[in-house]
Protein backbone atom coordinates (compact mmCIF):
# COMPACT_ATOMS: atom_id res chain seq x y z
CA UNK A 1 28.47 -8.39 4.10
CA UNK A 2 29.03 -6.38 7.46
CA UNK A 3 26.04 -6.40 9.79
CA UNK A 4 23.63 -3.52 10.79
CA UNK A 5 22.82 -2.33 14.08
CA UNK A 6 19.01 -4.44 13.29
CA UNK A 7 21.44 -7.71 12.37
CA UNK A 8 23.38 -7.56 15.11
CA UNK A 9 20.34 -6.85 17.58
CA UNK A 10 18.95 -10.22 16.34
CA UNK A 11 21.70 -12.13 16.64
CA UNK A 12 22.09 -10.37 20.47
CA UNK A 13 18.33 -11.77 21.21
CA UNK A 14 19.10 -15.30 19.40
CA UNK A 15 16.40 -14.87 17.06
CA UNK A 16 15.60 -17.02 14.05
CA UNK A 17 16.00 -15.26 10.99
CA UNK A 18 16.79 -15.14 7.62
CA UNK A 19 18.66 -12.57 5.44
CA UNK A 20 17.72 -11.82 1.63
CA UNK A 21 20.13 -9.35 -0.06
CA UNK A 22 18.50 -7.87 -3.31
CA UNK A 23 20.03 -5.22 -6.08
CA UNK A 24 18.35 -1.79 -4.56
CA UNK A 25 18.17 0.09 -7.71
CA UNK A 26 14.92 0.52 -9.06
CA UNK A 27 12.50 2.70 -11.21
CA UNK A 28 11.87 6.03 -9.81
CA UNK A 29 8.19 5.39 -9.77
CA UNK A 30 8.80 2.67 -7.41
CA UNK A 31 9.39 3.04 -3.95
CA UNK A 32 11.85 0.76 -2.06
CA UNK A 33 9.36 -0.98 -0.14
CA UNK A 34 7.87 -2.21 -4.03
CA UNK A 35 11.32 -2.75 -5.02
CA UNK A 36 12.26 -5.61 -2.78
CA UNK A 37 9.24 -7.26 -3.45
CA UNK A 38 9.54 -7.02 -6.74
CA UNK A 39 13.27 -8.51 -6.57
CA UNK A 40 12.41 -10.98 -4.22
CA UNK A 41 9.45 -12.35 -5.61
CA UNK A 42 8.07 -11.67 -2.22
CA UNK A 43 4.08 -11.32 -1.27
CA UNK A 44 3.16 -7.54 -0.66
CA UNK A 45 1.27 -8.60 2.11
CA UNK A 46 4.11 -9.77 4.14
CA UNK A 47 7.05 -7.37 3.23
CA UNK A 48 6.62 -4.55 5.58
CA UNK A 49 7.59 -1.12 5.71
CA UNK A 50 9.05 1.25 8.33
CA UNK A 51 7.70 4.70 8.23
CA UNK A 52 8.84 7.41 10.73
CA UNK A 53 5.74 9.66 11.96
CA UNK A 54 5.39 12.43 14.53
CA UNK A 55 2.10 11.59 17.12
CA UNK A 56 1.67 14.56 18.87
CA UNK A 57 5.07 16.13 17.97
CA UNK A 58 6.88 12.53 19.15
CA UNK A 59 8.53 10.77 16.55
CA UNK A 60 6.64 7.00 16.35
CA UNK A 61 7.68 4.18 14.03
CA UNK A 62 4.65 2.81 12.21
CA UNK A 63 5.14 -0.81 10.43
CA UNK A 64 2.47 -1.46 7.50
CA UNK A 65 2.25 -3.85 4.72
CA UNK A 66 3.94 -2.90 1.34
CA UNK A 67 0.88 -3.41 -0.11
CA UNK A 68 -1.26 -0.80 1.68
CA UNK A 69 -0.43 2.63 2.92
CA UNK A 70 -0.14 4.14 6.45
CA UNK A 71 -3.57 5.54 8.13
CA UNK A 72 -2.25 7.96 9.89
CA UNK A 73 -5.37 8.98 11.83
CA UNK A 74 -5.32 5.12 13.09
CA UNK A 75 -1.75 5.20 14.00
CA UNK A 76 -2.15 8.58 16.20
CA UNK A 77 -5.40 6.50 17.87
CA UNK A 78 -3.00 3.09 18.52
CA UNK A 79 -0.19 5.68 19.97
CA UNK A 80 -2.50 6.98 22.35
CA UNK A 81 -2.12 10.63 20.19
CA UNK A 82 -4.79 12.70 18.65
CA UNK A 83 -2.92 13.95 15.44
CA UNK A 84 0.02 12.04 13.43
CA UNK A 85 2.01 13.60 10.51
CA UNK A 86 4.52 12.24 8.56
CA UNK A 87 7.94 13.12 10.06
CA UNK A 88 10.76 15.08 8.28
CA UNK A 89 13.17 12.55 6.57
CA UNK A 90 16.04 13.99 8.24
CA UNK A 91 14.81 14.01 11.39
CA UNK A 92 13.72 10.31 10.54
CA UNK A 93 17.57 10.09 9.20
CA UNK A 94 19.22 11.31 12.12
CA UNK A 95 17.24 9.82 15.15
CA UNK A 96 17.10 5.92 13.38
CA UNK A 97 20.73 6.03 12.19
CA UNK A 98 18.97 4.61 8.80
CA UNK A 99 18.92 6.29 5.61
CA UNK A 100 15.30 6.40 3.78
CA UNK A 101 14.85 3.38 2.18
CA UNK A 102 16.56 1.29 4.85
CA UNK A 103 15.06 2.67 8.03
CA UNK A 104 14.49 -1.20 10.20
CA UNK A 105 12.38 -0.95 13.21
CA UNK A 106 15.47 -2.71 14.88
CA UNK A 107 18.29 -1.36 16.26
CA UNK A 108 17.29 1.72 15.72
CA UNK A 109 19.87 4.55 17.45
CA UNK A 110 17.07 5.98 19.27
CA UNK A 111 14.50 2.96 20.60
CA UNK A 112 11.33 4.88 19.14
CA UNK A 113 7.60 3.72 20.23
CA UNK A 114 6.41 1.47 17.86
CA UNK A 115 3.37 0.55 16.22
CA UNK A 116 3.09 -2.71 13.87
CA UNK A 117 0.14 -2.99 11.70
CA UNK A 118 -1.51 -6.05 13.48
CA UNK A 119 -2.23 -8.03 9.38
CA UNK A 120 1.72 -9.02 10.32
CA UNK A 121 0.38 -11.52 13.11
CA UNK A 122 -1.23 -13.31 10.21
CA UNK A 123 1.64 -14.59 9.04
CA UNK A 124 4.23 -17.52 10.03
CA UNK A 125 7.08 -14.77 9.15
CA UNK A 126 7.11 -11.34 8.08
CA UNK A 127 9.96 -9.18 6.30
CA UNK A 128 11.06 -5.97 6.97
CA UNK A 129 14.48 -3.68 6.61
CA UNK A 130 17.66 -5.50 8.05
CA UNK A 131 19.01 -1.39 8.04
CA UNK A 132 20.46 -0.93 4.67
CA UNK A 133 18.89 -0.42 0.88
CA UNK A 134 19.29 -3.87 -0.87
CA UNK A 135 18.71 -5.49 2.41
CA UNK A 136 15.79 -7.27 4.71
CA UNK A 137 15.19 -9.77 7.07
CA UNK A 138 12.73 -12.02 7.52
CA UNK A 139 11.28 -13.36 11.00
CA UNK A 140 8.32 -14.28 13.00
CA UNK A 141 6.02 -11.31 13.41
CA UNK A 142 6.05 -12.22 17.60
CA UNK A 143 9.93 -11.99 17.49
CA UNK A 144 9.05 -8.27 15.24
CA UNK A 145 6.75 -7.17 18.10
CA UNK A 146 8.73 -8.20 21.16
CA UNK A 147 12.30 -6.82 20.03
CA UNK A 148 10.71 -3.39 19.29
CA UNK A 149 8.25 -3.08 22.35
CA UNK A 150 5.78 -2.43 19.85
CA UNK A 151 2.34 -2.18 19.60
CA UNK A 152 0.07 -4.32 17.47
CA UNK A 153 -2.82 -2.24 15.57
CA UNK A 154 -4.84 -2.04 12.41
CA UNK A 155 -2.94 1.51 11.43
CA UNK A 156 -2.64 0.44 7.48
CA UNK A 157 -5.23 0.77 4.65
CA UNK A 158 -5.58 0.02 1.30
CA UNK A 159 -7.04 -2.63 -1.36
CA UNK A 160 -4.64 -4.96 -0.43
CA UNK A 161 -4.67 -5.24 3.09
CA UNK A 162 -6.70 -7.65 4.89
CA UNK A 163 -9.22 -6.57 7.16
CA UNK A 164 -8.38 -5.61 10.88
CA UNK A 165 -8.37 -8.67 12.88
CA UNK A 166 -11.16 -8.82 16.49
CA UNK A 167 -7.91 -7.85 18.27
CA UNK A 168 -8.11 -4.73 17.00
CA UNK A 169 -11.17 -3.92 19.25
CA UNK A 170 -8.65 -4.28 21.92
CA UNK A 171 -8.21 -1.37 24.92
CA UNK A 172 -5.24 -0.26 23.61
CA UNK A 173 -3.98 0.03 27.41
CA UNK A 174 -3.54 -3.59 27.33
CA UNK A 175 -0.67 -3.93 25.15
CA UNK A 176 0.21 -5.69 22.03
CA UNK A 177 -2.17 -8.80 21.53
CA UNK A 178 0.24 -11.12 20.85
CA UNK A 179 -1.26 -15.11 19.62
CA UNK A 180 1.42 -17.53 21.31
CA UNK A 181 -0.07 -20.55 18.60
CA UNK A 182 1.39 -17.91 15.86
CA UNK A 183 4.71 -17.60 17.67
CA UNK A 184 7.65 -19.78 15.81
CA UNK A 185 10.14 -21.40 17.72
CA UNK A 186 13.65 -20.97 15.97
């Protein structure tokens, strides 16, 4: 199996991770993000998603949980914006070098500011795209943030997601709030 631009952008920055290749094809009512979980057996709460937005007209990665959907009124807020939209999928296309369905927020073509919803620092590990359909990675959720200069907020919503954590009451000025006692040495 040949390695993405997000595989070989892990391996660059020595992190710990773990591959898990699944079969990509799915029902058309399910999206991919559902799909891998599905396949790999895999809590919806800790399979993540990469979305492409525009914040102000500026194309912004937002990371949620699988099981929730993208606020998109919290996401402009964490990005400092007043309005988000979803992007175009080509323009998401073009400036990641990912098609849909395997867009990573790693080693993107284009480094992109990034948001991560902030449930992900709940977790020992997370998962998200390793850059292909059929394809993720799994790592720590500190190793997530730091690679992609992102952002930690409470930008998803849904039944599913946990509340946002006291960090979330953060000035966003300050950065990602990132728990070193969460952080897993690999």
């Amino acid at each position: 199996m040949a390695a993405t631009p997000a595989v070989r952008a892990l391996e660059r920055a020595r992190v710990a991770h773990t591959l898990h290749p699944y079969d990509p094809e799915h029902p058309t009512d399910q999206g991919h993000g559902e799909a891998a979980v599905a396949a790999l057996g895999a809590d919806p709460r800790q399979v993540f998603k990469t979305l492409v937005a525009r914040v102000d007209g500026a194309l912004t990665v937002a990371v949620v949980p699988v099981a929730g959907s993208l606020d998109l009124k919290a996401l402009a807020a964490a990005a400092g914006g007043r309005k988000a939209a979803m992007a175009d999928p080509a323009d998401a296309e073009r400036t990641t070098g990912y098609v849909l369905g395997g867009i990573s927020p790693l080693g993107q073509r284009k480094a992109l500011p990034t948001v991560v919803d902030e449930s992900a620092l709940g977790f020992a590990t997370v998962m998200v795209s390793a850059g292909r359909r059929g394809l993720q990675v799994e790592l720590a959720p500190a190793d997530l943030v730091r690679l992609t200069r992102a952002r930690t907020a409470a930008i998803a919503k849904g039944p599913l997601c946990p509340p946002p954590l006291a960090s979330s009451r953060r000035d966003p000025a300050e950065g990602p709030p990132l728990n070193d006692q969460r952080r897993r040495r690999g």
